[in-house]
N, C-alpha and C. Protein backbone atom coordinates (compact mmCIF):
# COMPACT_ATOMS: atom_id res chain seq x y z
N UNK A 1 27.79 6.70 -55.90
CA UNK A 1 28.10 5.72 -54.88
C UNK A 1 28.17 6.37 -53.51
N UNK A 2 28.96 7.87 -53.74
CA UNK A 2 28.99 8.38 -52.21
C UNK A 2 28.01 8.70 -51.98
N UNK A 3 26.68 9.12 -52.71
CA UNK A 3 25.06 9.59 -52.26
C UNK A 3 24.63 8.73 -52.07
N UNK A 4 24.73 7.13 -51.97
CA UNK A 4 23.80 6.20 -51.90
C UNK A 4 24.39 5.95 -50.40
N UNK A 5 25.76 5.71 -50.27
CA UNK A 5 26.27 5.41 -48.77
C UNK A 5 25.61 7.06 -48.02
N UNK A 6 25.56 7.82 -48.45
CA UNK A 6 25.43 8.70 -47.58
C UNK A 6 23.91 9.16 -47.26
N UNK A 7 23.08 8.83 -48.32
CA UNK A 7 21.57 8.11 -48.10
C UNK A 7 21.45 7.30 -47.22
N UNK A 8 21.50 6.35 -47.57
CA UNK A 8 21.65 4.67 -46.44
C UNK A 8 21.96 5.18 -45.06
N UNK A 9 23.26 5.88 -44.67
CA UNK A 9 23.60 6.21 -43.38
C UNK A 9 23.01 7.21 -42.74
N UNK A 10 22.46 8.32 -43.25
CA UNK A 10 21.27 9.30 -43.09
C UNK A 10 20.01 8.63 -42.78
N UNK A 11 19.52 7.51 -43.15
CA UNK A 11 18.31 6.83 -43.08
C UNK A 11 18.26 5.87 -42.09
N UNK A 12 19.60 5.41 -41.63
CA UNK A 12 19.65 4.66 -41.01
C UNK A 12 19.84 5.47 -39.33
N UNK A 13 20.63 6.77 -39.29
CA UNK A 13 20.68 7.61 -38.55
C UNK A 13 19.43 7.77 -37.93
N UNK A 14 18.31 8.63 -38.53
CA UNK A 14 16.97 8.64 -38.54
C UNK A 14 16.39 7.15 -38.33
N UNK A 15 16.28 6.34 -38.59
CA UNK A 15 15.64 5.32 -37.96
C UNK A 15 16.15 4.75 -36.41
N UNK A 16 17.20 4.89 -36.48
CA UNK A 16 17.91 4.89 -34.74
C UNK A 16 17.38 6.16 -33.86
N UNK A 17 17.05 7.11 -34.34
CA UNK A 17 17.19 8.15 -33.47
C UNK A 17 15.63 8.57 -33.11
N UNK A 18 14.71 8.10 -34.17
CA UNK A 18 12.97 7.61 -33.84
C UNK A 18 12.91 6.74 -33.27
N UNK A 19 13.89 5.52 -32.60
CA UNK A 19 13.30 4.22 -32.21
C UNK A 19 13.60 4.75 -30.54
N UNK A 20 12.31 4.26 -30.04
CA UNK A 20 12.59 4.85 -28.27
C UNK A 20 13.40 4.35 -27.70
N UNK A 21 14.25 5.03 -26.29
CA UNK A 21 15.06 4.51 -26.29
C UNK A 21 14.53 3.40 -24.65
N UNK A 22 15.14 2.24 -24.78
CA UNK A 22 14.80 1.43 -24.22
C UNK A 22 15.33 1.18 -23.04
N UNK A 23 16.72 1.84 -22.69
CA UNK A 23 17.29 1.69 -21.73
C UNK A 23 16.88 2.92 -20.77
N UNK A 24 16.09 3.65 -21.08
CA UNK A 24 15.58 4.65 -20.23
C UNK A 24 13.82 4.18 -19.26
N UNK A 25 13.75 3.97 -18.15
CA UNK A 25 12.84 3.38 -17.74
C UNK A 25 11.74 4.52 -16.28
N UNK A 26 10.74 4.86 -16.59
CA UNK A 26 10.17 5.47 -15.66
C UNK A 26 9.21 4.72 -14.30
N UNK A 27 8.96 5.04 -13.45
CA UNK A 27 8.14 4.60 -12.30
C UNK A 27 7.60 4.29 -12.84
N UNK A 28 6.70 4.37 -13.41
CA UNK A 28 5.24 3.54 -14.15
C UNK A 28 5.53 2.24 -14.61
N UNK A 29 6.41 2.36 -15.69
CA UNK A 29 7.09 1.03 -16.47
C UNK A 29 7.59 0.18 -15.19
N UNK A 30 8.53 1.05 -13.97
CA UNK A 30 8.40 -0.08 -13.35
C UNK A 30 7.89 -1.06 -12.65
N UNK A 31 7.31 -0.27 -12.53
CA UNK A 31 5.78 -0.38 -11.48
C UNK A 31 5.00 -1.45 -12.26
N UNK A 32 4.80 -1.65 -13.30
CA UNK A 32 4.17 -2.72 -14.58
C UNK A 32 5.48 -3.66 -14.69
N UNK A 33 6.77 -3.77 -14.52
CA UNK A 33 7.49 -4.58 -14.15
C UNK A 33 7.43 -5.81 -13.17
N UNK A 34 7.29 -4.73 -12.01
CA UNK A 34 7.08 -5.42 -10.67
C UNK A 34 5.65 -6.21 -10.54
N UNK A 35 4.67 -5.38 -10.94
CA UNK A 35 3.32 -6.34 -10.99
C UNK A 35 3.45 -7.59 -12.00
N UNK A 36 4.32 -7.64 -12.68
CA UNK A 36 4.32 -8.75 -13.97
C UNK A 36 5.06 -9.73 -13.05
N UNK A 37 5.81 -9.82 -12.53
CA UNK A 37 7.16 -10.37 -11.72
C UNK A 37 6.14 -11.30 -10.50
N UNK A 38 5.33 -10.23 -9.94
CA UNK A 38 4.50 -10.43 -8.36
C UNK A 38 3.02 -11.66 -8.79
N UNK A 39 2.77 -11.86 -10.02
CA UNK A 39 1.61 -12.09 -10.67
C UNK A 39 2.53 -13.93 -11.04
N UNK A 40 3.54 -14.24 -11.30
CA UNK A 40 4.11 -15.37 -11.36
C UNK A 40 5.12 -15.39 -10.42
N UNK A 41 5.62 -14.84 -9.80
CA UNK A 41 6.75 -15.12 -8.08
C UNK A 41 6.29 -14.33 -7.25
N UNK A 42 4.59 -14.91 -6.63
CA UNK A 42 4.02 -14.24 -5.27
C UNK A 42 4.61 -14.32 -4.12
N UNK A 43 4.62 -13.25 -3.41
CA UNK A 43 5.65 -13.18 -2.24
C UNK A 43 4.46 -13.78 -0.85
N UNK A 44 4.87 -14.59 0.12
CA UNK A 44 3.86 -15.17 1.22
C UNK A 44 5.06 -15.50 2.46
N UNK A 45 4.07 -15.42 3.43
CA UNK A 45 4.46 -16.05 4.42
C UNK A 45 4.03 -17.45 4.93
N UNK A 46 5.12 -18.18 5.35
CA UNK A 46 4.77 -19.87 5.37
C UNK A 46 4.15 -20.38 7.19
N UNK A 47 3.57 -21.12 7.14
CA UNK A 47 2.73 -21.65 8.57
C UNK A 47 3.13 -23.02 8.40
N UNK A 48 3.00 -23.50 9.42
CA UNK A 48 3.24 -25.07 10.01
C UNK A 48 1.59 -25.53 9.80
N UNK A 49 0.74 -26.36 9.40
CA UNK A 49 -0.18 -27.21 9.52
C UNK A 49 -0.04 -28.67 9.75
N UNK A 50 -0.87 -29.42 10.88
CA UNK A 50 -0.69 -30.31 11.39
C UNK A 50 -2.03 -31.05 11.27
N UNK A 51 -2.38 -32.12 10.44
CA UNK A 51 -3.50 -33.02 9.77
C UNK A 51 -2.65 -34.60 10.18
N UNK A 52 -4.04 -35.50 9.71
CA UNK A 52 -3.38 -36.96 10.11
C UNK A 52 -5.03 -37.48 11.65
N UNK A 53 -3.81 -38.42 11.91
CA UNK A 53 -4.68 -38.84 13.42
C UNK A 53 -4.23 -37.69 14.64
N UNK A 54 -5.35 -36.42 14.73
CA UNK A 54 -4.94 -35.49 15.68
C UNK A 54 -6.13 -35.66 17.34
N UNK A 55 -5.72 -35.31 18.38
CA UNK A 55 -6.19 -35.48 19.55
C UNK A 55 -6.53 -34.31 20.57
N UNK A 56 -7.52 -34.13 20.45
CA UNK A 56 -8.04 -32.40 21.47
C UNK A 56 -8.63 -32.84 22.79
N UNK A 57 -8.02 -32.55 23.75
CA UNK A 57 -8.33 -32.89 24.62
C UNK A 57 -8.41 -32.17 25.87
N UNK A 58 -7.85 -31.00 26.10
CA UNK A 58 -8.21 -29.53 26.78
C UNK A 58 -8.34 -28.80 26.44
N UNK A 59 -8.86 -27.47 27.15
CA UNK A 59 -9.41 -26.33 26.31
C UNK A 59 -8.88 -25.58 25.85
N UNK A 60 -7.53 -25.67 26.11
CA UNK A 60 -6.68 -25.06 24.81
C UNK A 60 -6.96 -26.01 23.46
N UNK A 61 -6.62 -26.79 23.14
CA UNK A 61 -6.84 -27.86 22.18
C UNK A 61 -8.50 -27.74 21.50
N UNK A 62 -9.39 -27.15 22.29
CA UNK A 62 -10.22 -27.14 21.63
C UNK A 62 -10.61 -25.79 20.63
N UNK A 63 -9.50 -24.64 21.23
CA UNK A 63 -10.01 -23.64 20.43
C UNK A 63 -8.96 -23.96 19.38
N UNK A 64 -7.99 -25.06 19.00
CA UNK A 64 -7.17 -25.18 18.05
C UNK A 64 -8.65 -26.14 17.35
N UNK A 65 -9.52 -27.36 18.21
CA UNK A 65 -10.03 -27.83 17.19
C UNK A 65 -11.55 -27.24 16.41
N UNK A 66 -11.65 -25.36 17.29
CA UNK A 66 -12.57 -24.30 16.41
C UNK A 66 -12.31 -24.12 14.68
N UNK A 67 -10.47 -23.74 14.88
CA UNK A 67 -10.03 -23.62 13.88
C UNK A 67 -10.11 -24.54 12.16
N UNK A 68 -9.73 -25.89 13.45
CA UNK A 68 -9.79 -27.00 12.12
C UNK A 68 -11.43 -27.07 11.93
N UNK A 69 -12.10 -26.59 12.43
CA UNK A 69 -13.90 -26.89 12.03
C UNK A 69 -13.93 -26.04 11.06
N UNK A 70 -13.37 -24.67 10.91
CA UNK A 70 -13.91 -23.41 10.53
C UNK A 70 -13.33 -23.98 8.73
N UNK A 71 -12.11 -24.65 8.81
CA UNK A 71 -11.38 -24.95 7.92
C UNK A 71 -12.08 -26.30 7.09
N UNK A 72 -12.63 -26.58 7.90
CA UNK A 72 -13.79 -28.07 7.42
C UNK A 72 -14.93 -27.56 6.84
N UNK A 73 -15.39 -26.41 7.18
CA UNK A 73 -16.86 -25.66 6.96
C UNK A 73 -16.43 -24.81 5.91
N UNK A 74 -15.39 -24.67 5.60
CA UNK A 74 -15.11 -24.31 4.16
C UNK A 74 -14.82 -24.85 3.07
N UNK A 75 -14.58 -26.22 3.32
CA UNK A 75 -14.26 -27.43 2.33
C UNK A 75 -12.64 -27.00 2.51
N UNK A 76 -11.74 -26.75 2.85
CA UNK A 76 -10.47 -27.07 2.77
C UNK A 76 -9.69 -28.93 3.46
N UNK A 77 -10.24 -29.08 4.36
CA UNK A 77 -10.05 -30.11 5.35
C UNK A 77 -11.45 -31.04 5.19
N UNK A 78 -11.08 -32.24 5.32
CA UNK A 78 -12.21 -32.96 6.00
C UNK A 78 -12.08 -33.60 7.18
N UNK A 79 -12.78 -33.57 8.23
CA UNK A 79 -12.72 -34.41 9.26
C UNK A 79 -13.38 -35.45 9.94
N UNK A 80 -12.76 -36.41 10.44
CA UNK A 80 -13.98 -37.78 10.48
C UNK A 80 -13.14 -38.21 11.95
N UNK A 81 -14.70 -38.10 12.96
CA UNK A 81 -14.43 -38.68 14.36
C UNK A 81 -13.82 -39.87 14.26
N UNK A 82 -13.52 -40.48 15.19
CA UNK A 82 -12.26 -41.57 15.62
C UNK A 82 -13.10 -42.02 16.63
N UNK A 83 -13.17 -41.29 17.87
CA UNK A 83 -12.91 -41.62 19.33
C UNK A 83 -13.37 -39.84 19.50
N UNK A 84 -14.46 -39.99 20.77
CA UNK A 84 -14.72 -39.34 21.25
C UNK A 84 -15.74 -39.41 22.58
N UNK A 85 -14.80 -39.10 23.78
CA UNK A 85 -15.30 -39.31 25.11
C UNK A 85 -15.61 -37.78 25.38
N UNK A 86 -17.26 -37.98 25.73
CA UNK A 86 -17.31 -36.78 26.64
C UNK A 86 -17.41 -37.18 28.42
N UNK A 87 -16.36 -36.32 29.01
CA UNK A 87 -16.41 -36.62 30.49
C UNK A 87 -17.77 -35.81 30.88
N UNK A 88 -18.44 -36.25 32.09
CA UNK A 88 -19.67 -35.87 32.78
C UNK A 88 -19.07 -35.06 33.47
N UNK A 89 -19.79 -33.82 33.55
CA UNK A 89 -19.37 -32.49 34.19
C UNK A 89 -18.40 -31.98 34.63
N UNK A 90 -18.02 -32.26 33.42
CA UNK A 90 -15.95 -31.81 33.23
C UNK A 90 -16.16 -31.04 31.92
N UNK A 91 -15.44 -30.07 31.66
CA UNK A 91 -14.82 -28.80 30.82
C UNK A 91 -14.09 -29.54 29.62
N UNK A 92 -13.48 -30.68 30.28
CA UNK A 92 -12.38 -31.17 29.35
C UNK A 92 -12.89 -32.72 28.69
N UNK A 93 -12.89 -32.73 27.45
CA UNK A 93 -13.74 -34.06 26.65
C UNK A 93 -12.42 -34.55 25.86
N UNK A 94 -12.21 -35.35 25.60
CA UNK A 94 -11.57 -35.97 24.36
C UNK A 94 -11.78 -36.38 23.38
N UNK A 95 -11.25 -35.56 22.11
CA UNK A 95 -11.93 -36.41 20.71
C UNK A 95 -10.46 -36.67 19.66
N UNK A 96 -10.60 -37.64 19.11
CA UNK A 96 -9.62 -38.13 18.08
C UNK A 96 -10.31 -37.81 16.47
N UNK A 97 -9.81 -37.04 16.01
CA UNK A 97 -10.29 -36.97 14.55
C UNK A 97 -9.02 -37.60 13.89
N UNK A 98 -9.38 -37.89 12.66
CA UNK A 98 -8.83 -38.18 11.19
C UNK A 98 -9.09 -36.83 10.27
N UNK A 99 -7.75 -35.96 10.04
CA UNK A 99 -8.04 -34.64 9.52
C UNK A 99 -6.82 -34.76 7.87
N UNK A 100 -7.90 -34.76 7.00
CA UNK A 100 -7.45 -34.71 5.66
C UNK A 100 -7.15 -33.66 4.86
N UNK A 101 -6.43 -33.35 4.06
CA UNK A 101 -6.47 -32.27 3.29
C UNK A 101 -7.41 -32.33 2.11
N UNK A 102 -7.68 -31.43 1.55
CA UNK A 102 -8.71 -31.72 0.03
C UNK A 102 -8.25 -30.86 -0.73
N UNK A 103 -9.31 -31.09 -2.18
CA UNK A 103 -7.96 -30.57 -3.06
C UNK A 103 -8.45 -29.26 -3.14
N UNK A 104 -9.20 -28.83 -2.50
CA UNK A 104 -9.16 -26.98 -2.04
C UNK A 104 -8.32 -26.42 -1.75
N UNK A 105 -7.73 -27.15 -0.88
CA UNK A 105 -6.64 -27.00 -0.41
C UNK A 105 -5.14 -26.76 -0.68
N UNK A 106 -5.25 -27.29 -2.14
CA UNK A 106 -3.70 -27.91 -2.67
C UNK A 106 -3.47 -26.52 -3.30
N UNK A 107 -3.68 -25.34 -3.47
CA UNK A 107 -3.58 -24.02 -4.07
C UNK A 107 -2.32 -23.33 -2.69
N UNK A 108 -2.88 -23.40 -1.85
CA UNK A 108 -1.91 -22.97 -0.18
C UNK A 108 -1.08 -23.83 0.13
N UNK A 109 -1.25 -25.43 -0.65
CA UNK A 109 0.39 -26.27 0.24
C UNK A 109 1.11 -25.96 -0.53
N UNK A 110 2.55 -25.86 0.09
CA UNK A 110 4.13 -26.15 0.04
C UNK A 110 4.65 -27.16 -0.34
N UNK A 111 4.40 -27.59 0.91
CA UNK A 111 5.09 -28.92 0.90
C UNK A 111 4.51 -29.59 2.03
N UNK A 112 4.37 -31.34 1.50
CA UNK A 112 3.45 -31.44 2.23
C UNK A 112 4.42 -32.82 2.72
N UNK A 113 4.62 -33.12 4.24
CA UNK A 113 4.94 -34.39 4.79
C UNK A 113 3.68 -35.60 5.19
N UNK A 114 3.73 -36.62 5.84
CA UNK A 114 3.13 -37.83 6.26
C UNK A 114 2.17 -37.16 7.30
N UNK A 115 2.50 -35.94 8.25
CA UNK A 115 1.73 -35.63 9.00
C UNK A 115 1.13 -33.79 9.20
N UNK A 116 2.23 -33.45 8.18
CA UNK A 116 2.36 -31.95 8.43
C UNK A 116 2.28 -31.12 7.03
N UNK A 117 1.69 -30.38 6.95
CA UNK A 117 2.65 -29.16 5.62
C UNK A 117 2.95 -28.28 5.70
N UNK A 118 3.63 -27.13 5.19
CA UNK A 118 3.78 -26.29 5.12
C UNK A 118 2.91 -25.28 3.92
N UNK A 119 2.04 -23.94 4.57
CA UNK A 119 1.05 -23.55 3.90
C UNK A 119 1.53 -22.24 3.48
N UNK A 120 0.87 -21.86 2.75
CA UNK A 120 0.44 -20.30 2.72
C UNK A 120 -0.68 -20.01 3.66
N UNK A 121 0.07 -18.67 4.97
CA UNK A 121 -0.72 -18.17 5.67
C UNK A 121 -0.82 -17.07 5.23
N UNK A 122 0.24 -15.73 4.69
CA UNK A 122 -0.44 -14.95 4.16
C UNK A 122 0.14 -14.30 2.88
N UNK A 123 -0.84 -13.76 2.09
CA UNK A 123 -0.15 -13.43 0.56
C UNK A 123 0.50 -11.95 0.56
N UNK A 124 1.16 -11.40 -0.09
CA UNK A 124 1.53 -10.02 -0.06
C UNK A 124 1.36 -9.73 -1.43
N UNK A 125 0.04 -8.72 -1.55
CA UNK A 125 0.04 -8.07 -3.50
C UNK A 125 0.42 -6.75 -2.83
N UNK A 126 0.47 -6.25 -4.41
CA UNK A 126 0.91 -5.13 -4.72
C UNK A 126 -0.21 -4.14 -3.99
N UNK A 127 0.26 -2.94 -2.91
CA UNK A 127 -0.45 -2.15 -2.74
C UNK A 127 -0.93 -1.22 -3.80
N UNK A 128 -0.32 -0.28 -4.06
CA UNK A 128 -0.74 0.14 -4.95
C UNK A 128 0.11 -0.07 -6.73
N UNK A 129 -0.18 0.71 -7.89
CA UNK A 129 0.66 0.39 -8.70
C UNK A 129 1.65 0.80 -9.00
N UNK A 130 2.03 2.04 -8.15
CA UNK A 130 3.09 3.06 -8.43
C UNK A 130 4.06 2.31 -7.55
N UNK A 131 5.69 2.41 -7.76
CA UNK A 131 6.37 2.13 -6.65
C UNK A 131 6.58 3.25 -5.49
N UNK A 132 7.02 3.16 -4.49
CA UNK A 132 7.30 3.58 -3.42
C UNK A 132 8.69 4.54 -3.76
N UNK A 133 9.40 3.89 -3.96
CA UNK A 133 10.15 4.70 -4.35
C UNK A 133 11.20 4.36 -5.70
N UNK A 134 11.55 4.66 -6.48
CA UNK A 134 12.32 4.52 -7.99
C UNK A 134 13.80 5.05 -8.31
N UNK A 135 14.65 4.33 -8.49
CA UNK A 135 16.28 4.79 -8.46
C UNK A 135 16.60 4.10 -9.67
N UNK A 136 17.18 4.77 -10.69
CA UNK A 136 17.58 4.01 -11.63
C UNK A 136 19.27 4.26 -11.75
N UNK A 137 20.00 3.30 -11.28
CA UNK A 137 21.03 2.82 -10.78
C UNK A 137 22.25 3.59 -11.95
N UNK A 138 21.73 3.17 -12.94
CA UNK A 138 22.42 3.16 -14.45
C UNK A 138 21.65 2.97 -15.40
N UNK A 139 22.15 3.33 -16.86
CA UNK A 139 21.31 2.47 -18.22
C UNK A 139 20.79 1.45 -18.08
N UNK A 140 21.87 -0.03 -17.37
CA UNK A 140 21.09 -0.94 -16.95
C UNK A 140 20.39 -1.69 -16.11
N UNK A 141 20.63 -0.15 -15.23
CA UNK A 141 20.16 -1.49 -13.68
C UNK A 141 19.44 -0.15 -12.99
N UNK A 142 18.13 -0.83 -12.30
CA UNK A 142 17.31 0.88 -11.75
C UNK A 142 16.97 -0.44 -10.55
N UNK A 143 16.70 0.35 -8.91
CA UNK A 143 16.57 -0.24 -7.97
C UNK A 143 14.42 0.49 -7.46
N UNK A 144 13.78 -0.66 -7.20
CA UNK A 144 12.89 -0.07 -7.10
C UNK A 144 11.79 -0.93 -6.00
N UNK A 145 11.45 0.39 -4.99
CA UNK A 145 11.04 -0.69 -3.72
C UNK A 145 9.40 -0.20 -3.17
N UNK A 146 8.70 -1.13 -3.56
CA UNK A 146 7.24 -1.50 -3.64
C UNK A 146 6.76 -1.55 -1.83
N UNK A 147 5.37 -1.62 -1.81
CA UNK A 147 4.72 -1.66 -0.79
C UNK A 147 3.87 -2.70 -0.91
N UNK A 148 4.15 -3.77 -0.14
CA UNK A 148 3.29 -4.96 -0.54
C UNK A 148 2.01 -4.92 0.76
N UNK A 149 0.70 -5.03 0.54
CA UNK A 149 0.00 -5.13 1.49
C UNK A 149 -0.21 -6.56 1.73
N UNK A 150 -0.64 -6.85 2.61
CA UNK A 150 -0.96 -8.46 3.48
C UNK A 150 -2.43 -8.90 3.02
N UNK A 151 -2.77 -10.18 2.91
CA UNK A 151 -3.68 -10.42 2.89
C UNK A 151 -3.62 -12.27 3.29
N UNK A 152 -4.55 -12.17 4.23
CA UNK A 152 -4.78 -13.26 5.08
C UNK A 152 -5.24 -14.42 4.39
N UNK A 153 -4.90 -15.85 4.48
CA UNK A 153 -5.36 -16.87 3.58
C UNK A 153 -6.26 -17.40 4.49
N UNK A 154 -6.84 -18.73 4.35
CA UNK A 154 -7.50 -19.73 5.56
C UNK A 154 -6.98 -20.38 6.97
N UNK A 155 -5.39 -20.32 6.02
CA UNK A 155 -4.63 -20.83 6.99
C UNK A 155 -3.71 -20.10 8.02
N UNK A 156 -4.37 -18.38 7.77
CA UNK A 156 -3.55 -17.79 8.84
C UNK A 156 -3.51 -18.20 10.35
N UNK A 157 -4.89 -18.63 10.53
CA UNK A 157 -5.06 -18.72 11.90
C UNK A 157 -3.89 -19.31 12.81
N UNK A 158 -3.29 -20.57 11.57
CA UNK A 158 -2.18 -21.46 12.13
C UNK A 158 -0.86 -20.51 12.14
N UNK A 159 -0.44 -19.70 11.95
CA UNK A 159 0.85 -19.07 12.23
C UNK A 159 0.82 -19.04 13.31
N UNK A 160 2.02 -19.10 14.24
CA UNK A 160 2.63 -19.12 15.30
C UNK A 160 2.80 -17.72 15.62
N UNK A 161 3.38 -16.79 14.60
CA UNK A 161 3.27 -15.16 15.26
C UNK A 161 2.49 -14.66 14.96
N UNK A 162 0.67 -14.26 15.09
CA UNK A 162 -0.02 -13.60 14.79
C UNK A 162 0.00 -12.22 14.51
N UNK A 163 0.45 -11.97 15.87
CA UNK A 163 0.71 -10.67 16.22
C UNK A 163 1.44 -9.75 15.55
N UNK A 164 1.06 -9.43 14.21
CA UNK A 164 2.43 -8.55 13.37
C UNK A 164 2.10 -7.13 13.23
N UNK A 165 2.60 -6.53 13.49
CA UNK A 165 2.70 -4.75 13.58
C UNK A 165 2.39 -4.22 12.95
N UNK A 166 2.40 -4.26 11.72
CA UNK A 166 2.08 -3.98 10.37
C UNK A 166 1.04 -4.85 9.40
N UNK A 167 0.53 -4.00 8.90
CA UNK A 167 -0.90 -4.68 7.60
C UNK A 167 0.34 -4.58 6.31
N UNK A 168 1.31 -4.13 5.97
CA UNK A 168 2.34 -4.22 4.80
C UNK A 168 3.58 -4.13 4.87
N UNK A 169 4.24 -4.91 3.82
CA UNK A 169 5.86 -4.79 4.29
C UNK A 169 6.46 -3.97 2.76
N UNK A 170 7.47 -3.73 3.34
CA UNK A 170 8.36 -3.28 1.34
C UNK A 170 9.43 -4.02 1.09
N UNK A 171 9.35 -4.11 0.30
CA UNK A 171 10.12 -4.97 -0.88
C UNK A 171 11.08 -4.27 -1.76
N UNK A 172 12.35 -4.11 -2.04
CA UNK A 172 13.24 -4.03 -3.14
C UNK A 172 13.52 -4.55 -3.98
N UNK A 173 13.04 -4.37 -5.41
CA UNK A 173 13.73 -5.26 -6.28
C UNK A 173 14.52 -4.85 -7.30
N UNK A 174 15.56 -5.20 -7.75
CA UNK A 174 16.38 -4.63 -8.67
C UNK A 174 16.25 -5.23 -9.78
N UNK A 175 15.95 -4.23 -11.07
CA UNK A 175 15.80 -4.20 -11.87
C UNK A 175 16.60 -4.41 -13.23
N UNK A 176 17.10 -5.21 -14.25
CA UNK A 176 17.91 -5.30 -14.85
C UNK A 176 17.64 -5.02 -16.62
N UNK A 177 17.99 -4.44 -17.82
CA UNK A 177 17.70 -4.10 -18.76
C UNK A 177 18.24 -5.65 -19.56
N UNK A 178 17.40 -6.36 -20.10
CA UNK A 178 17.87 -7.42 -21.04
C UNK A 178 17.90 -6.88 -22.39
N UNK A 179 18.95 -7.11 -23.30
CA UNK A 179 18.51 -6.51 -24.62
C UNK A 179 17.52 -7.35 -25.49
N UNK A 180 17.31 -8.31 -25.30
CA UNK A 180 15.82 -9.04 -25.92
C UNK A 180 14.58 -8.71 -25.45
N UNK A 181 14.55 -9.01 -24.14
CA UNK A 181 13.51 -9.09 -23.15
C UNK A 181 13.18 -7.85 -22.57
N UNK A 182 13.70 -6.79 -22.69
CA UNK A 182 13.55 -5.66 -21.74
C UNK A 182 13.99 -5.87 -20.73
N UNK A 183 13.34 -4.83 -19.89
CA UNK A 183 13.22 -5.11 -18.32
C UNK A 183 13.12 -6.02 -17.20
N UNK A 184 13.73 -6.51 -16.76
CA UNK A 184 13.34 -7.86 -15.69
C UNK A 184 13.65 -7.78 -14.30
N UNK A 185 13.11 -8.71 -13.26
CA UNK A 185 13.58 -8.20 -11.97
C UNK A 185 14.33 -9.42 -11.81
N UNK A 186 15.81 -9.14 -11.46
CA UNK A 186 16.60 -10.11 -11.07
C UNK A 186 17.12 -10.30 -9.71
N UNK A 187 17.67 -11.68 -9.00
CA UNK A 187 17.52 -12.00 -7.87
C UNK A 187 18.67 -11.77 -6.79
């Protein structure tokens, strides 16, 4: 009886002490964390878009209505004249479009109101796959902060701050050990 308990617990010893250990986590693993995480909760920056009955009528207004063409000539938007006066040897013309969204489109809205939405102007993936830098906090918790590069949608043009300093930003995410699930990035 005592060789069979002491079998059993020897075997069972050995099977714990072959099984990897899970609470130990390297850059790589996290790094395949964070891309799993970034691949279903993409990180973006949001723009104002303005569709409906819109009106261009100086030449500022017209290099806004370059934009909505460029966005029409890609199938995102459709646009259909209204009203359109050209003045005789004047700079400045007036045109009324009817500017629609299409469902090209519906991948970049937010949220969309009666006259406005809110888009995706630009996406942030993973620069590379390694993280930037890797801290593992404890057994269960490792802190780990990525380099996201930028990448421009259709609708960047419409952001209000173009001008950004940087082609990438970094990101921290902390990392948490689930005992079912493994690894996860929590908020």
């Amino acid at each position: 009886m005592k060789n069979r308990i002491f079998a059993i617990l020897l075997l069972f010893t050995v099977a714990v002490a072959g099984c990897k250990d899970v609470a130990k986590i390297n850059a790589e693993e996290a790094g395949d964390v964070i891309t799993d995480y970034l691949k279903a909760n993409q990180e973006y920056k949001v723009a104002r878009f303005h569709f409906g009955e819109m009106k261009f009528n100086s030449k500022k207004d017209m290099i806004e209505l370059d934009k909505y063409k460029t966005l029409e000539d890609e199938g995102y938007i459709s646009m259909e004249l209204q009203e359109g006066k050209k003045k005789f040897l004047s700079r400045d013309s007036s045109f009324v479009y009817i500017i629609k969204l299409t469902e090209k489109a519906s991948d970049f809205v937010l949220k969309q109101d009666e006259d406005k939405a809110n888009v995706k102007a630009v996406l942030y993936e993973l620069a590379s796959e390694k993280p930037v830098n890797f801290n593992q906090v404890n057994d269960n918790n490792a802190k780990v902060t990525v380099s996201l590069k930028k990448a421009n949608t259709v609708f960047a043009p419409f952001q209000k701050n173009q001008s950004d300093n940087s082609e990438f930003i970094t990101r921290t995410y902390r990392l948490k050990l689930d005992k079912i699930e493994g690894w996860k990035v929590v908020k």
